[in-house]
Protein backbone atom coordinates (compact mmCIF):
# COMPACT_ATOMS: atom_id res chain seq x y z
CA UNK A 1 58.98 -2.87 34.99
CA UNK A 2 58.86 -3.57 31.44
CA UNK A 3 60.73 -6.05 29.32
CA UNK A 4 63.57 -4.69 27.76
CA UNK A 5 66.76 -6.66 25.91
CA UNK A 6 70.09 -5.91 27.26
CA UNK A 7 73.78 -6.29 25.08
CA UNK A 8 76.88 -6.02 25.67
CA UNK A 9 79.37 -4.55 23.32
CA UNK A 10 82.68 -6.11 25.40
CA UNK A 11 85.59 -4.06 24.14
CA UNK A 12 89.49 -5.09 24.31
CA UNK A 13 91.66 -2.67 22.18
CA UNK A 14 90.47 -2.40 18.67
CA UNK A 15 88.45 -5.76 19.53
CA UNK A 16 84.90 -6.26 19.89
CA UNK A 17 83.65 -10.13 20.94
CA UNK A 18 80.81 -11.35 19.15
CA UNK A 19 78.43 -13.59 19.47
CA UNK A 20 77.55 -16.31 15.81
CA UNK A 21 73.49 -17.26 16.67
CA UNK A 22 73.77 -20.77 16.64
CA UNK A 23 71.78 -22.34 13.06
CA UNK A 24 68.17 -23.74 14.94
CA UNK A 25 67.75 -20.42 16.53
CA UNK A 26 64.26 -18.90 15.56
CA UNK A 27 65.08 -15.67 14.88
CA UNK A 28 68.25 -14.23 12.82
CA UNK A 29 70.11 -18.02 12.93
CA UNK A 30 73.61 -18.08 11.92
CA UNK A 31 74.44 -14.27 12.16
CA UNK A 32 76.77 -12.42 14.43
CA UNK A 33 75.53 -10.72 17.48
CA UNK A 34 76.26 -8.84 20.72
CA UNK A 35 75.82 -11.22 23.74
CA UNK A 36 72.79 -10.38 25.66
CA UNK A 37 68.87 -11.29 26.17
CA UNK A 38 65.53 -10.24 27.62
CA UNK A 39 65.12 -8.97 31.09
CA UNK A 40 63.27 -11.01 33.53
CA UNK A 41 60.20 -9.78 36.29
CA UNK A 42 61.49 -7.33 37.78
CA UNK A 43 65.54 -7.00 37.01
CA UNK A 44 66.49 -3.77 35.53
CA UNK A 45 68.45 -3.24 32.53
CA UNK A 46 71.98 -3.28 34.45
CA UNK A 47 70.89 -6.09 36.21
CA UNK A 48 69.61 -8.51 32.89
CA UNK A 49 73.13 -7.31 31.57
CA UNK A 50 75.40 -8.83 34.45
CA UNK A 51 72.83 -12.06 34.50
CA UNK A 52 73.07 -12.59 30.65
CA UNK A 53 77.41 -11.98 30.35
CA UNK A 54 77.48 -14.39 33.21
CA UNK A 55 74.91 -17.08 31.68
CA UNK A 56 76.34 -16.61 28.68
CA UNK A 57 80.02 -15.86 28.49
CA UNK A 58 80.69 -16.46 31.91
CA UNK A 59 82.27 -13.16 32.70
CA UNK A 60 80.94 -10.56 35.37
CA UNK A 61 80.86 -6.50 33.61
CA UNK A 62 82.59 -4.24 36.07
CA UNK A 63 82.75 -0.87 33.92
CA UNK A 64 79.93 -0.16 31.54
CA UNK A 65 78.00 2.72 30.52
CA UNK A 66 74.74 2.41 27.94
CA UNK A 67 76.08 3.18 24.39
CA UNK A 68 72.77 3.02 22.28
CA UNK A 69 69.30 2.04 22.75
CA UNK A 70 66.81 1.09 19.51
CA UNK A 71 63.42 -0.38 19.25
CA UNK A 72 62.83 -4.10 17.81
CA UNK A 73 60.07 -5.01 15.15
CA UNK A 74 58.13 -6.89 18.33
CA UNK A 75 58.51 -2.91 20.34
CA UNK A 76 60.89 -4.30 22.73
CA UNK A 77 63.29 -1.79 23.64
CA UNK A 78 66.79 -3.14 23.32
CA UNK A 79 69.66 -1.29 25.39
CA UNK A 80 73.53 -1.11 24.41
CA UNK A 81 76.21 -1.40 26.74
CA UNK A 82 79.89 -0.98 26.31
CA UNK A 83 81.47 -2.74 28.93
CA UNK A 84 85.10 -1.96 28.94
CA UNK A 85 85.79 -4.14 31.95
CA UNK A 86 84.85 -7.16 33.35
CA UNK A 87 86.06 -10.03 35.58
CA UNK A 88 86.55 -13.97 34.00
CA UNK A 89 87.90 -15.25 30.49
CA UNK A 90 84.96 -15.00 27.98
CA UNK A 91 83.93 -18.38 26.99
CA UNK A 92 80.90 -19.82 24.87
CA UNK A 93 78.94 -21.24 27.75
CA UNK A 94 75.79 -21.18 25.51
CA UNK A 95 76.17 -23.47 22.60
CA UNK A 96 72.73 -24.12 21.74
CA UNK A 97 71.95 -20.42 21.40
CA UNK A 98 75.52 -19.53 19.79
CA UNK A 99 77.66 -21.32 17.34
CA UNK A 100 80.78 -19.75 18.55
CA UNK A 101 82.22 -16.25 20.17
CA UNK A 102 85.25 -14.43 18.53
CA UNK A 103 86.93 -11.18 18.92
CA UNK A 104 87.16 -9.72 15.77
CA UNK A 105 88.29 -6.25 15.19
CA UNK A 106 86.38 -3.22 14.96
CA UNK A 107 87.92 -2.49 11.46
CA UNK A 108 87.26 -5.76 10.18
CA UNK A 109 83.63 -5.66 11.21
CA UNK A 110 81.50 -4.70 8.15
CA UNK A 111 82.79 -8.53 7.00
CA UNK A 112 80.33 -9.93 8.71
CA UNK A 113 76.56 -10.60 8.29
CA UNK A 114 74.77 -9.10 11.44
CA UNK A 115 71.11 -9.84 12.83
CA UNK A 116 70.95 -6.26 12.77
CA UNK A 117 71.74 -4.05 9.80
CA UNK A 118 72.80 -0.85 11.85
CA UNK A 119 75.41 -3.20 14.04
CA UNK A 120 78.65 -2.39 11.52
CA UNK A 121 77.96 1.14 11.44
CA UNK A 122 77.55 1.15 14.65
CA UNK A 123 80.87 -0.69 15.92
CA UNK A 124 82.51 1.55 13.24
CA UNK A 125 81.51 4.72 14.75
CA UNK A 126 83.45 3.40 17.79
CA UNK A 127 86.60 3.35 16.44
CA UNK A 128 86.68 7.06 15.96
């Protein structure tokens, strides 16, 4: 199976948690994120999903469904979840890959400097 990148767009109310990339990563340091990461041999998308929340945030996602999908300038195909449930209390268990974790609402969003330019459009677009 093919690499692919797997996020997760954890909702609570009008509140989406994001992820700050911490300063000495290599690529897009010091800008907000969705949690997430690469898939490993053999793990599908769902499965690199539920790994990366847990590494990462320490939370297991219980209701999901795949929200958007895009290509990345190295053609790795990055998938989109919005998980609107999950079991465990978010935490940053990551620090050297992020800076910090917030919830910040969905309004409030297009604040904030993204690794990805379409990410504030796209969190908008939620709120409708």
């Amino acid at each position: 199976m093919a690499k692919v990148g797997a996020l997760g767009i954890l909702l609570r109310g009008d509140h989406v948690l994001l992820v700050k990339r911490a300063a000495s990563r290599a690529f897009n340091p010091g800008v907000w994120d969705f949690p997430g990461g690469h898939s490993e041999d053999g793990e599908s998308p769902e499965q690199a999903l539920a790994r990366e929340l847990t590494e990462e945030l320490g939370v297991v996602p219980k209701e999901y469904r795949e929200h958007s999908q895009s290509i990345n300038g190295e053609g790795l195909l990055i998938l989109r979840y919005c998980v609107t449930q999950w079991t465990g209390t978010p935490s940053n268990l990551q620090e050297r890959e992020h800076s910090e974790i917030a919830w910040v609402r969905l309004a409030e969003v297009d604040k904030l400097e993204f690794a990805h330019p379409d990410i504030p459009r796209l969190l908008q677009a939620m709120q409708k």
